[in-house]
N, C-alpha and C. Protein backbone atom coordinates (compact mmCIF):
# COMPACT_ATOMS: atom_id res chain seq x y z
N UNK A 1 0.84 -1.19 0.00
CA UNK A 1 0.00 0.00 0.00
C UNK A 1 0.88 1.24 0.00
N UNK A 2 0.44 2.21 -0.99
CA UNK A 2 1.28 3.24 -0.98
C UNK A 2 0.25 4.64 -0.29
N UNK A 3 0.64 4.76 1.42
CA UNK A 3 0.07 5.08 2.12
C UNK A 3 1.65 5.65 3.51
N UNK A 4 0.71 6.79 4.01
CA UNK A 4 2.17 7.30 5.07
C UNK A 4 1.17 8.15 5.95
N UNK A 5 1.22 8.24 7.09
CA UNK A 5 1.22 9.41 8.24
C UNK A 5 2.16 9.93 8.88
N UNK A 6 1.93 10.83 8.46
CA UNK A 6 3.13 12.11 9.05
C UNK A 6 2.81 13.05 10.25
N UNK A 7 3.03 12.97 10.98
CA UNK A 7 3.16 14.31 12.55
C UNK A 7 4.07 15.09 12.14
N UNK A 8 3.39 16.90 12.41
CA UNK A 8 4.94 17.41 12.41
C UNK A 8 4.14 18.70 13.36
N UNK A 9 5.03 18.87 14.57
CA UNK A 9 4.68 19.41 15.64
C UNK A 9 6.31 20.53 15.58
N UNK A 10 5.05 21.62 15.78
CA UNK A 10 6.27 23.17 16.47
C UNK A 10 5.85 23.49 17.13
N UNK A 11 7.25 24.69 17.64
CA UNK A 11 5.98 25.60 18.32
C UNK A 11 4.80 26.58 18.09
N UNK A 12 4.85 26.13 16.80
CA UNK A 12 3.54 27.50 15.87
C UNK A 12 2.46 26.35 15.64
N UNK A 13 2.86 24.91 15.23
CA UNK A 13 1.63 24.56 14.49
C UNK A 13 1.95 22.74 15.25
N UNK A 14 0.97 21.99 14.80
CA UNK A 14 0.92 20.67 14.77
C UNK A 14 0.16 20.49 13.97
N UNK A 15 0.43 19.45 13.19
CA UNK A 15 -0.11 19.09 11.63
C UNK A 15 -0.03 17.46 11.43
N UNK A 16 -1.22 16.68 11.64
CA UNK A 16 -1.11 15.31 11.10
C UNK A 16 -1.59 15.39 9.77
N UNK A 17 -0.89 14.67 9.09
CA UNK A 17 -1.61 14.19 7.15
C UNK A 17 -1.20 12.41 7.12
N UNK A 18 -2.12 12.23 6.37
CA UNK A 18 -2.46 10.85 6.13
C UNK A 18 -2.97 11.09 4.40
N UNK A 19 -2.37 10.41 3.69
CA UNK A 19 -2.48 10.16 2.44
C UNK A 19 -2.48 8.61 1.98
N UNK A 20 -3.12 8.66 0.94
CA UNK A 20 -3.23 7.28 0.16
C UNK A 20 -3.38 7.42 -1.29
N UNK A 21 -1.83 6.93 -2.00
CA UNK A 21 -1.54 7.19 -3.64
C UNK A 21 -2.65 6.25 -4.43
N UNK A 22 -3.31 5.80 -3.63
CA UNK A 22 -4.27 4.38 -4.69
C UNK A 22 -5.53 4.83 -4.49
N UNK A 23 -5.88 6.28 -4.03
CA UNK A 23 -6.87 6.46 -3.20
C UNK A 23 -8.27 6.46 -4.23
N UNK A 24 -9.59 7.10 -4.14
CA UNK A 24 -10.48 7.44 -4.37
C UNK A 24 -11.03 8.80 -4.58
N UNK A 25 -9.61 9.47 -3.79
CA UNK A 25 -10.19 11.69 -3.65
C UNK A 25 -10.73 11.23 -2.69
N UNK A 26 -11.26 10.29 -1.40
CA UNK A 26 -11.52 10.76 0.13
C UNK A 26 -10.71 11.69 0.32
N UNK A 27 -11.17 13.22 1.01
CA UNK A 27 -11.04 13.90 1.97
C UNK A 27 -11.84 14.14 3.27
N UNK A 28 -10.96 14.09 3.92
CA UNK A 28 -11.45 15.05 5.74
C UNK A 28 -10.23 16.33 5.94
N UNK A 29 -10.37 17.08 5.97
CA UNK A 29 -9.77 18.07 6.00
C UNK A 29 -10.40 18.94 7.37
N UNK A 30 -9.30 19.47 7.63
CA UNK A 30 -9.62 20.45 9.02
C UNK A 30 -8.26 21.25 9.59
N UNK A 31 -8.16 22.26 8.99
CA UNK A 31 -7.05 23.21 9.43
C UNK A 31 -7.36 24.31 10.08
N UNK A 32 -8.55 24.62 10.45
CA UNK A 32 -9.31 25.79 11.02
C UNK A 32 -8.85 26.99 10.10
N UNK A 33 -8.71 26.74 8.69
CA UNK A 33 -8.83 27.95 8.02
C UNK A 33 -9.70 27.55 6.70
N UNK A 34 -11.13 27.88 7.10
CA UNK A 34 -11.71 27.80 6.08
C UNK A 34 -11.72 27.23 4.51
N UNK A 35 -11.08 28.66 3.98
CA UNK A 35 -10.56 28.27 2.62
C UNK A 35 -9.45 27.57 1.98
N UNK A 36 -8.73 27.20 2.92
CA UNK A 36 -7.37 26.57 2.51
C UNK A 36 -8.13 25.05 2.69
N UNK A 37 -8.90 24.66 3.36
CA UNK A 37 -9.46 23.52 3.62
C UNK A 37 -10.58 22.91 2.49
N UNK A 38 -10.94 23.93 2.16
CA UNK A 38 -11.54 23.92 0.11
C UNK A 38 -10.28 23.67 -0.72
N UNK A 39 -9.60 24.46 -0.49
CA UNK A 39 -8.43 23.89 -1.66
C UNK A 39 -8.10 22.41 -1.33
N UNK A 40 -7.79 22.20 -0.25
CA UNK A 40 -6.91 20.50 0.33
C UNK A 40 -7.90 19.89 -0.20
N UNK A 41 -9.34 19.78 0.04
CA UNK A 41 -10.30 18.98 -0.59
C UNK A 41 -10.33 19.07 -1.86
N UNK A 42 -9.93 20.17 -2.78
CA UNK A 42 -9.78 20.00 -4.19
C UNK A 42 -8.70 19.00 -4.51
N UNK A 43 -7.64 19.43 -3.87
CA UNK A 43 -6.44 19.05 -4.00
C UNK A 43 -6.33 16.87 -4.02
N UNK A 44 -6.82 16.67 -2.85
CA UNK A 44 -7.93 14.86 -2.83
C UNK A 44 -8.46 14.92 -3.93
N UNK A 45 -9.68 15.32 -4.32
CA UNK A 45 -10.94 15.03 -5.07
C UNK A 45 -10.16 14.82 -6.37
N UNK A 46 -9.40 15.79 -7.29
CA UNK A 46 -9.09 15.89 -8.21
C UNK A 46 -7.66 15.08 -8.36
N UNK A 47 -6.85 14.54 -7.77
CA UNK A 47 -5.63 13.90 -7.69
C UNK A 47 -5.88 12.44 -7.60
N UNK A 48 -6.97 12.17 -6.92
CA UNK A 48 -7.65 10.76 -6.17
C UNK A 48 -6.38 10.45 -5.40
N UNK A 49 -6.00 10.82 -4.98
CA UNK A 49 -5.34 10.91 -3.76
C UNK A 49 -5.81 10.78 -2.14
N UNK A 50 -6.51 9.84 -1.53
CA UNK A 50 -7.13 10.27 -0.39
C UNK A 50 -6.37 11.14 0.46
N UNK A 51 -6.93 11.99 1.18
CA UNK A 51 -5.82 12.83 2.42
C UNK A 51 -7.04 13.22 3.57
N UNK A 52 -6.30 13.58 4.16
CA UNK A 52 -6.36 13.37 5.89
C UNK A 52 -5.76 14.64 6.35
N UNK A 53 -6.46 15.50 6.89
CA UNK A 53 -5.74 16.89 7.46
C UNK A 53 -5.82 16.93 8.42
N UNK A 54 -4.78 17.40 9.96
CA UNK A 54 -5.72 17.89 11.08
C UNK A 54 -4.58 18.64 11.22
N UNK A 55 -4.64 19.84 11.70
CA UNK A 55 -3.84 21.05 11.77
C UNK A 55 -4.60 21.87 13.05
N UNK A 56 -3.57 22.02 13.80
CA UNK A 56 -3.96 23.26 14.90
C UNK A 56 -2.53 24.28 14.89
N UNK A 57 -3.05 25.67 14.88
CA UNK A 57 -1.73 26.50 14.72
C UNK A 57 -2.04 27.67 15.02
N UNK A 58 -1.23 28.54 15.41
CA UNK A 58 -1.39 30.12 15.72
C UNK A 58 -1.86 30.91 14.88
N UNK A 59 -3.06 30.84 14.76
CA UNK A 59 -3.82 31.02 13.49
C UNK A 59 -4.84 32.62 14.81
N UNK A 60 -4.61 33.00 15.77
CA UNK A 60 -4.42 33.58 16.31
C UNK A 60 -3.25 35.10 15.82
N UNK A 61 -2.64 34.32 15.17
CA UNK A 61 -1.45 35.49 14.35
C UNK A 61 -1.73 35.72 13.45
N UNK A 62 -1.70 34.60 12.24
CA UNK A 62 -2.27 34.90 11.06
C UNK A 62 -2.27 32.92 10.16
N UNK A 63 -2.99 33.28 9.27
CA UNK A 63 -3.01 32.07 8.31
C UNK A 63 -1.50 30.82 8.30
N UNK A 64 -0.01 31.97 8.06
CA UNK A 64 0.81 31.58 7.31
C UNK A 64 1.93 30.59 8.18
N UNK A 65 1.85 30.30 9.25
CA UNK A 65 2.33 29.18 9.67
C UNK A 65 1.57 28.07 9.33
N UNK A 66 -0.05 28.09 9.36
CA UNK A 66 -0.37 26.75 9.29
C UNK A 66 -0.49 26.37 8.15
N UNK A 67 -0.59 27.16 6.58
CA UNK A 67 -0.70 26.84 5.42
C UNK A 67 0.89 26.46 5.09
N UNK A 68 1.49 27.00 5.46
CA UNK A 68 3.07 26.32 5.22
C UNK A 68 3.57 25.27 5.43
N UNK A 69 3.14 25.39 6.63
CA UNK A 69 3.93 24.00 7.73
C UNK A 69 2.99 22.88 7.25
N UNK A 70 1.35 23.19 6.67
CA UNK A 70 0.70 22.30 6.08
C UNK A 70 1.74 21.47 4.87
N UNK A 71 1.89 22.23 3.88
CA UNK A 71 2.52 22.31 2.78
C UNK A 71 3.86 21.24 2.73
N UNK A 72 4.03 21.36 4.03
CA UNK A 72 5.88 21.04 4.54
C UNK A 72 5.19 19.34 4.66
N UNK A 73 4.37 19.28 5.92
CA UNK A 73 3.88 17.66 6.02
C UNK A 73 3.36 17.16 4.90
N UNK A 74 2.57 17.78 3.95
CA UNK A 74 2.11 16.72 2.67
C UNK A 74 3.25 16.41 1.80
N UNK A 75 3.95 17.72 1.46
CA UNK A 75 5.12 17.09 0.88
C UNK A 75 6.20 15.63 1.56
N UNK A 76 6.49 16.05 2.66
CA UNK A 76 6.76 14.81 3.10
C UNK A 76 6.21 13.51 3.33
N UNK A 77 4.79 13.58 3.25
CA UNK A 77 3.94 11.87 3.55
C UNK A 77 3.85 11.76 1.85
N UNK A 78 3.92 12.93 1.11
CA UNK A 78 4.17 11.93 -0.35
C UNK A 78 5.19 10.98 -0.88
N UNK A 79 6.31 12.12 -0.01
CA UNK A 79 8.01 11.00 -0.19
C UNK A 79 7.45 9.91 0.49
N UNK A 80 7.18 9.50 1.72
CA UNK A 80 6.48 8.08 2.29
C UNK A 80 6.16 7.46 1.18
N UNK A 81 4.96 8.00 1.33
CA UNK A 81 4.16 6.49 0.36
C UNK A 81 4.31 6.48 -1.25
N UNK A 82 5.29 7.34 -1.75
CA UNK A 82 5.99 7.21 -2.49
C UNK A 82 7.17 5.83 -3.01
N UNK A 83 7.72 5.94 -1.30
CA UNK A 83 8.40 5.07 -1.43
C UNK A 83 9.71 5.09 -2.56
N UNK A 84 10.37 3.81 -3.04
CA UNK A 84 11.68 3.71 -4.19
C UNK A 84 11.07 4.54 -5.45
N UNK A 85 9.70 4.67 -5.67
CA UNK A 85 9.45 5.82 -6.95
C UNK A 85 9.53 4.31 -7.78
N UNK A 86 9.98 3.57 -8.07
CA UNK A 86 9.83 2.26 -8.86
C UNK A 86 8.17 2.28 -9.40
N UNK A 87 8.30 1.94 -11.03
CA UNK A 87 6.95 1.84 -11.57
C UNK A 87 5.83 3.48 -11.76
N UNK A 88 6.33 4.52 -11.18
CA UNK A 88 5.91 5.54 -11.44
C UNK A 88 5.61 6.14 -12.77
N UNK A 89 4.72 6.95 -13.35
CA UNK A 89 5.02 7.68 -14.02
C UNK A 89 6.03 8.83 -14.50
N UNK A 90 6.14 9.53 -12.51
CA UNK A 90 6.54 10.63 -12.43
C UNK A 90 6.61 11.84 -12.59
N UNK A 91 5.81 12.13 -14.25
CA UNK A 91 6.00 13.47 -14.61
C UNK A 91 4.55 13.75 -14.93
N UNK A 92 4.36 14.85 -14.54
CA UNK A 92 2.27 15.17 -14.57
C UNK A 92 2.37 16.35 -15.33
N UNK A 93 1.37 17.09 -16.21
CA UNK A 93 0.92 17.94 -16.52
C UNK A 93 -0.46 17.79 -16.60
N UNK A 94 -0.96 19.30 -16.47
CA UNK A 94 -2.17 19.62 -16.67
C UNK A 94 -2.54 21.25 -17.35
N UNK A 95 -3.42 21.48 -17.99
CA UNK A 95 -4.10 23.17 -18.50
C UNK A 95 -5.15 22.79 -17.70
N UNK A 96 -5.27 23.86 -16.47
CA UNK A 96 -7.04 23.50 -16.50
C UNK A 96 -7.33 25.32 -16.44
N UNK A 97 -8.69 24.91 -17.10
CA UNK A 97 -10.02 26.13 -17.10
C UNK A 97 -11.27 25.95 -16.01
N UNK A 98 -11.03 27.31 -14.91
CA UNK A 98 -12.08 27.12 -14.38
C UNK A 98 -12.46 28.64 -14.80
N UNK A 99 -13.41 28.34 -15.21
CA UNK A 99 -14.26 30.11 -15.52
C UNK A 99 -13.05 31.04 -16.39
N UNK A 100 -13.14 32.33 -15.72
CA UNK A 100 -12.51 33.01 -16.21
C UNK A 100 -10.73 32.75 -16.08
N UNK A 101 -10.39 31.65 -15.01
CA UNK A 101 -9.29 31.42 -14.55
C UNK A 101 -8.60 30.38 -15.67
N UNK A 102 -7.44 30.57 -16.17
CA UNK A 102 -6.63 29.00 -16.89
C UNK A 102 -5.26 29.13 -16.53
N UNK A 103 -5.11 27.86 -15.69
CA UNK A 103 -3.62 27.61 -14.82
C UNK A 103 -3.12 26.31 -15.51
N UNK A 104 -1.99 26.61 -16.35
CA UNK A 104 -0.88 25.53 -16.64
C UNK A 104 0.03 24.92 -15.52
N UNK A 105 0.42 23.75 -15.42
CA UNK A 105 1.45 23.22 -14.42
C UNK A 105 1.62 21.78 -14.93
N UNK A 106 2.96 21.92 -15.01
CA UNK A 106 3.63 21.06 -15.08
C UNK A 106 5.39 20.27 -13.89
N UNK A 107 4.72 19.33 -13.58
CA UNK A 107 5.74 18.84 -12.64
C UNK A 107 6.27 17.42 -12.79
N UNK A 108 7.72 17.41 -11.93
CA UNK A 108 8.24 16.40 -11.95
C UNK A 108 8.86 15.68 -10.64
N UNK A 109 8.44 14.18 -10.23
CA UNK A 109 8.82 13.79 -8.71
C UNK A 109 10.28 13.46 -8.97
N UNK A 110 10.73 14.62 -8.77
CA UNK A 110 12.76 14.06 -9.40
C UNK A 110 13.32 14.42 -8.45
N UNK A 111 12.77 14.34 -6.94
CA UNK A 111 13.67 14.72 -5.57
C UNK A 111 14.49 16.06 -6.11
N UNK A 112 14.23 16.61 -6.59
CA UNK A 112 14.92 18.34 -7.00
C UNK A 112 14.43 19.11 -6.72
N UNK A 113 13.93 19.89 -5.82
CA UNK A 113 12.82 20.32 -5.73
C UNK A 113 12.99 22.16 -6.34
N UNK A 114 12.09 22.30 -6.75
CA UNK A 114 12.30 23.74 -7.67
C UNK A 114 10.64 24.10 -8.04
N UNK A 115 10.09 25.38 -7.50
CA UNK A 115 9.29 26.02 -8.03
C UNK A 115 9.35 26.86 -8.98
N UNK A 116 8.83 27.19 -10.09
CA UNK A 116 8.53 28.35 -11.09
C UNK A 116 7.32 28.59 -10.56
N UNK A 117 6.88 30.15 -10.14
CA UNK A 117 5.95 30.52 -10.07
C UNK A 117 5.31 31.68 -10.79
N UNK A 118 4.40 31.74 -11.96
CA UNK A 118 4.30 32.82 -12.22
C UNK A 118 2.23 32.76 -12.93
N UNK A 119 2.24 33.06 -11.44
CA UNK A 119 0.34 33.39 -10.61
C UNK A 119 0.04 34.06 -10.05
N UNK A 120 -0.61 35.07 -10.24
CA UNK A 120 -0.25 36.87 -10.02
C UNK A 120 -1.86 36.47 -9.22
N UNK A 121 -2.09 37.54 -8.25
CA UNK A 121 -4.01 37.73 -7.89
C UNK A 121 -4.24 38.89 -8.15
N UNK A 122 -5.60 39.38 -8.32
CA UNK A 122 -5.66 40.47 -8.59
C UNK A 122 -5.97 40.99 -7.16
N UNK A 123 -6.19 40.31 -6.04
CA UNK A 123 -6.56 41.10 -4.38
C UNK A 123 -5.52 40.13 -3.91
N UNK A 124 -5.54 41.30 -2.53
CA UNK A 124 -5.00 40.67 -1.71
C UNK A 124 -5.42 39.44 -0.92
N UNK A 125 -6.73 39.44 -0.74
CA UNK A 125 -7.25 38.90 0.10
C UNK A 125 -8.98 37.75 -0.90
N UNK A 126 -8.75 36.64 -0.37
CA UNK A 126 -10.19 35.77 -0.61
C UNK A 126 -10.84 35.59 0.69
N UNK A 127 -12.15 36.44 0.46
CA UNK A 127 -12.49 36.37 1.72
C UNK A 127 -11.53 36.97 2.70
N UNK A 128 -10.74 36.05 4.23
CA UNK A 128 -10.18 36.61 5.39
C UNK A 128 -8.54 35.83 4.40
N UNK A 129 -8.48 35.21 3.81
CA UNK A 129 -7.36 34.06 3.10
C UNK A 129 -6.28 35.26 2.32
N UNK A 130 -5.39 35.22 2.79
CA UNK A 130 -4.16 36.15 1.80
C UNK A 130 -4.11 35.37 1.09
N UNK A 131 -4.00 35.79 -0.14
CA UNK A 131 -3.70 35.15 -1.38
C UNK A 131 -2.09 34.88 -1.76
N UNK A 132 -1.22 35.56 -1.38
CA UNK A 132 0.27 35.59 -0.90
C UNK A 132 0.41 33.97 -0.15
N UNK A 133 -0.65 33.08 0.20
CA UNK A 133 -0.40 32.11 1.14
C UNK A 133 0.08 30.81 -0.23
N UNK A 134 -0.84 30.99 -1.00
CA UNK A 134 -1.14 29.89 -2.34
C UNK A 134 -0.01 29.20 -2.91
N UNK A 135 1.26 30.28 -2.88
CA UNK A 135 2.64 30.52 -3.30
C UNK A 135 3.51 29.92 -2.13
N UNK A 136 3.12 30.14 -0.72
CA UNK A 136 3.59 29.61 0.29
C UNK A 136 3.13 28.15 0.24
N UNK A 137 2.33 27.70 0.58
CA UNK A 137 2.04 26.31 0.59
C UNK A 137 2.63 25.64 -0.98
N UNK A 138 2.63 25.42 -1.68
CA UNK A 138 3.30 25.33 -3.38
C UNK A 138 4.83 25.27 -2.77
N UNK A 139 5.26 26.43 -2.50
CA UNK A 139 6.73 26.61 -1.99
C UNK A 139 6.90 25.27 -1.66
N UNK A 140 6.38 25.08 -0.47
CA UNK A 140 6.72 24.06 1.05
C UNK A 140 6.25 23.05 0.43
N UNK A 141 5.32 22.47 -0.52
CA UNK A 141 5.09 21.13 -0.56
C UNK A 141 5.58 20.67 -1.94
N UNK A 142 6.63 21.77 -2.85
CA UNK A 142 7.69 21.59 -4.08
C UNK A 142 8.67 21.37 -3.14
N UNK A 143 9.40 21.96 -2.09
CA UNK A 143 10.55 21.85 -1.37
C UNK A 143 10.56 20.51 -0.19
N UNK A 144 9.61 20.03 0.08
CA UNK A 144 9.36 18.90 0.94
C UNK A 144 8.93 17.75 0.34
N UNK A 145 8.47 17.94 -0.84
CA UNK A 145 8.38 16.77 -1.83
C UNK A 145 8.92 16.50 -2.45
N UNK A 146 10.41 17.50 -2.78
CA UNK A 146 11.21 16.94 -3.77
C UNK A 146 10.56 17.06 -5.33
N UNK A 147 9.65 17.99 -5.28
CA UNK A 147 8.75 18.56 -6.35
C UNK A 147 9.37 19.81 -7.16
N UNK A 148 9.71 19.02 -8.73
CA UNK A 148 10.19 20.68 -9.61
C UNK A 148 8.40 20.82 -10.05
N UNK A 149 7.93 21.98 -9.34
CA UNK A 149 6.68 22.03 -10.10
C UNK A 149 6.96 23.55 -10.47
N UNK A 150 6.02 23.91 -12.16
CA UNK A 150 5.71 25.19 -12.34
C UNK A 150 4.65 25.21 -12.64
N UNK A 151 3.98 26.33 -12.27
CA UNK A 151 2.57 27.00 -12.65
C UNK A 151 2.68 28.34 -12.98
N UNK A 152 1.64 28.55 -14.34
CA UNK A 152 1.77 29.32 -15.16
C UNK A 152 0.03 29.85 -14.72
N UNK A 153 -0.04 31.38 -14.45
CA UNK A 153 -1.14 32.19 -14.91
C UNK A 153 -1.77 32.32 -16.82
N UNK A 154 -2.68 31.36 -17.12
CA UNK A 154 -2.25 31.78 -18.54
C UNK A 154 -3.79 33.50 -18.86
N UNK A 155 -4.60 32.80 -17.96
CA UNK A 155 -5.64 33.92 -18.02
C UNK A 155 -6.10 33.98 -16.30
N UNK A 156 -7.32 34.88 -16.05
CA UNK A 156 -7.72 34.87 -14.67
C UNK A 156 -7.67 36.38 -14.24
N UNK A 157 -9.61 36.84 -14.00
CA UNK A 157 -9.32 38.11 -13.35
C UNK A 157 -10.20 37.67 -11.69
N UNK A 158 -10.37 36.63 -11.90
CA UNK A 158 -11.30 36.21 -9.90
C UNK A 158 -10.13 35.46 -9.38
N UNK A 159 -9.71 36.52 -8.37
CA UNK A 159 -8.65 35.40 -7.45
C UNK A 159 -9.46 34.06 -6.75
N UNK A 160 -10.17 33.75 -6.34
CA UNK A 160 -10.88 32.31 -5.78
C UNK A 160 -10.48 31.63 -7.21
N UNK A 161 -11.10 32.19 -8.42
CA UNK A 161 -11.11 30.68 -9.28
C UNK A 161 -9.69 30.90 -9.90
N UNK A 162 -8.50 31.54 -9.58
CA UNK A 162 -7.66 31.53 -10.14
C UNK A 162 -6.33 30.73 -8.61
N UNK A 163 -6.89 30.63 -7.75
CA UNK A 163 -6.38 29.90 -6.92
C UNK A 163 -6.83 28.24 -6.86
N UNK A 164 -8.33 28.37 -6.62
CA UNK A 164 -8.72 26.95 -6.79
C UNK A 164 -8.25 26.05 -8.68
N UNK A 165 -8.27 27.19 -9.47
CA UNK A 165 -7.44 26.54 -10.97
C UNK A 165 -6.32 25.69 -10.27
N UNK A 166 -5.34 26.75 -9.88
CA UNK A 166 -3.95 25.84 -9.39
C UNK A 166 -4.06 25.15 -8.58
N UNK A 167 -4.59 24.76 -7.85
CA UNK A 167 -5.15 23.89 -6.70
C UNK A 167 -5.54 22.58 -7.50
N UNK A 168 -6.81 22.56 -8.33
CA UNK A 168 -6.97 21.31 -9.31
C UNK A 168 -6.16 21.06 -10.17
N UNK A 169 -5.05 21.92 -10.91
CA UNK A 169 -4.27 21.87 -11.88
C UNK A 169 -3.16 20.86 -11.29
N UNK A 170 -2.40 21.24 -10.09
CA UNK A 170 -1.54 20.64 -9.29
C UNK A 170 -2.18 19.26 -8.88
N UNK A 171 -3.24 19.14 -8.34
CA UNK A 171 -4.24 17.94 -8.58
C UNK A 171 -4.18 16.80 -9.72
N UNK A 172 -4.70 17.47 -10.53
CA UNK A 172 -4.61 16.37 -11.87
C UNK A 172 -3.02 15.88 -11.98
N UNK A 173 -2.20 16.87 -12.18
CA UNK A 173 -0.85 16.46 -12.54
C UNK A 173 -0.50 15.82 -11.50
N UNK A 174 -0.23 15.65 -10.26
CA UNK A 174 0.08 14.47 -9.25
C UNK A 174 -0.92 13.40 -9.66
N UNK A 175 -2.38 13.29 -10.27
CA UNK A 175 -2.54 12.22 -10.11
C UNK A 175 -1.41 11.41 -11.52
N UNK A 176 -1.56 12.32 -12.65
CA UNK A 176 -0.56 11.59 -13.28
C UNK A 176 0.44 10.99 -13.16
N UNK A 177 1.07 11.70 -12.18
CA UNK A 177 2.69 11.30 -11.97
C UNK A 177 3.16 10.64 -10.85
N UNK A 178 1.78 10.16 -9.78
CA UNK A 178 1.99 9.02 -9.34
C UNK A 178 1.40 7.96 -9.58
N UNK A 179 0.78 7.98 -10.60
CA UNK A 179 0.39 6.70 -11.26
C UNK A 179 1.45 5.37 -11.39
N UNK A 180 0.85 4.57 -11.44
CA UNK A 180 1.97 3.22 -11.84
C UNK A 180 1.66 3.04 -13.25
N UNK A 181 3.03 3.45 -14.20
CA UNK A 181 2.96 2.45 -15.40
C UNK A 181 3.22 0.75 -15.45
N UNK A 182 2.22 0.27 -16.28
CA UNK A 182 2.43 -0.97 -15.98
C UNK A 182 3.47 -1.48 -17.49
N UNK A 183 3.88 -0.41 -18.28
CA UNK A 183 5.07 -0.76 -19.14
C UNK A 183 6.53 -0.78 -18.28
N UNK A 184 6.10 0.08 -17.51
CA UNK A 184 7.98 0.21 -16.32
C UNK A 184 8.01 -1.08 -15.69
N UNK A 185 6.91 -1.48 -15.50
CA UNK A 185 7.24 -3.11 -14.16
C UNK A 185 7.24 -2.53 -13.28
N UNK A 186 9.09 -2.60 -12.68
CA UNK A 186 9.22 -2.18 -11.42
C UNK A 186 10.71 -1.65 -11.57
N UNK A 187 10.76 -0.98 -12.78
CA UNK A 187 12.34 -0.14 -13.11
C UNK A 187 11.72 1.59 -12.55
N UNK A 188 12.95 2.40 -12.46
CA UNK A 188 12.92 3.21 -11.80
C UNK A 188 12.67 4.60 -13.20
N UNK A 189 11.99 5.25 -13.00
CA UNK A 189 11.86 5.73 -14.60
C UNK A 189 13.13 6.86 -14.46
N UNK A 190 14.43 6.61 -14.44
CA UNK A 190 15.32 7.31 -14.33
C UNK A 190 16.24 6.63 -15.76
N UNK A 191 17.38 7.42 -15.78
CA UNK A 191 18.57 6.71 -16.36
C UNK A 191 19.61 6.77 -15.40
N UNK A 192 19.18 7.84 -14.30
CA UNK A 192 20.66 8.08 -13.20
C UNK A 192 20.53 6.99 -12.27
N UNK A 193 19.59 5.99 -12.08
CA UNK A 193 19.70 4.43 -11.43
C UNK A 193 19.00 5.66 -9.83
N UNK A 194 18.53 6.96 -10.08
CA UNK A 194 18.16 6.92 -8.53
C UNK A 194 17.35 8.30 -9.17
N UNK A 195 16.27 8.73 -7.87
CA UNK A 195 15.38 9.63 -7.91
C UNK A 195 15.54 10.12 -6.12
């Protein structure tokens, strides 16, 4: 089973995630921030990825410890149940269109981890949600996953559907790229003999 739970406790936040690469898109999500908890459920639904959130954090200060440090644990329970990367696809893309919003991304699980970001909002703010956070969590779960991901703004004047775009966009393309090809067997889709 390609499945992991991760704890990761500070002094700003505590964050359990539970994922499952064979999943269905089950989510339970619960970070006590509203809208970031719509995205994580996009983020399941559209990946079929099951996940598992529970987050408590100084959210008393502001959003950006717990959307980070979120970011930090999923990336890491993906390396888990990731596992040797053997039989993977590895590499995901997606264009998606939601409304007026269209977010390109394309990524690769090559333990390198490297963001391109270029996803502008037009507010600061969704709802009580900085939009400045979207880029933070992306950051932390390209740098903890060992994720080169980029996302491209290609259109988009509603920050919600131009956040939730990248949210499903990043979605689809993980589900691609942890897929199992069943042409690989159980070779490593590298030529450098490691990932």
């Amino acid at each position: 089973m390609r499945t992991a739970t991760l704890t990761r406790k500070t002094a700003e936040t505590e964050i359990t995630v539970t994922v499952n690469l064979d999943g269905t898109g089950v989510y339970d999500n619960a970070t006590g921030v509203g809208f970031f908890d719509h995205m994580l459920d996009q983020l399941a639904r559209h990946s079929l990825i099951d996940l598992t959130v529970r987050a408590t954090g100084d959210l008393h200060i502001d959003d950006h410890h717990t959307v980070e440090d979120t970011g930090i644990a999923l990336g890491q329970a993906l390396v888990q149940a990731l596992g040797d990367k053997k039989g993977i696809q590895r590499y995901g893309h997606f264009v998606l269109a939601m409304d007026d919003a269209q977010i390109r991304c394309a990524l690769d699980l090559s333990a390198r981890p490297f963001l391109v970001w270029n996803v502008d909002f037009p507010t600061p703010k969704i709802g009580s949600f900085d939009t400045e956070l979207v880029r933070e969590f992306f950051q932390a779960l390209s740098t903890h996953g060992g994720i080169t991901l980029h996302l491209d703004r290609v259109h988009g004047v509603n920050s919600h559907h131009i956040a939730e775009a990248a949210f499903k966009a990043v979605a689809r393309s993980l589900r691609m790229a942890v897929e199992t090809d069943p042409r690989m067997g159980s070779a490593l889709p590298s030529t450098k003999g490691a990932l």
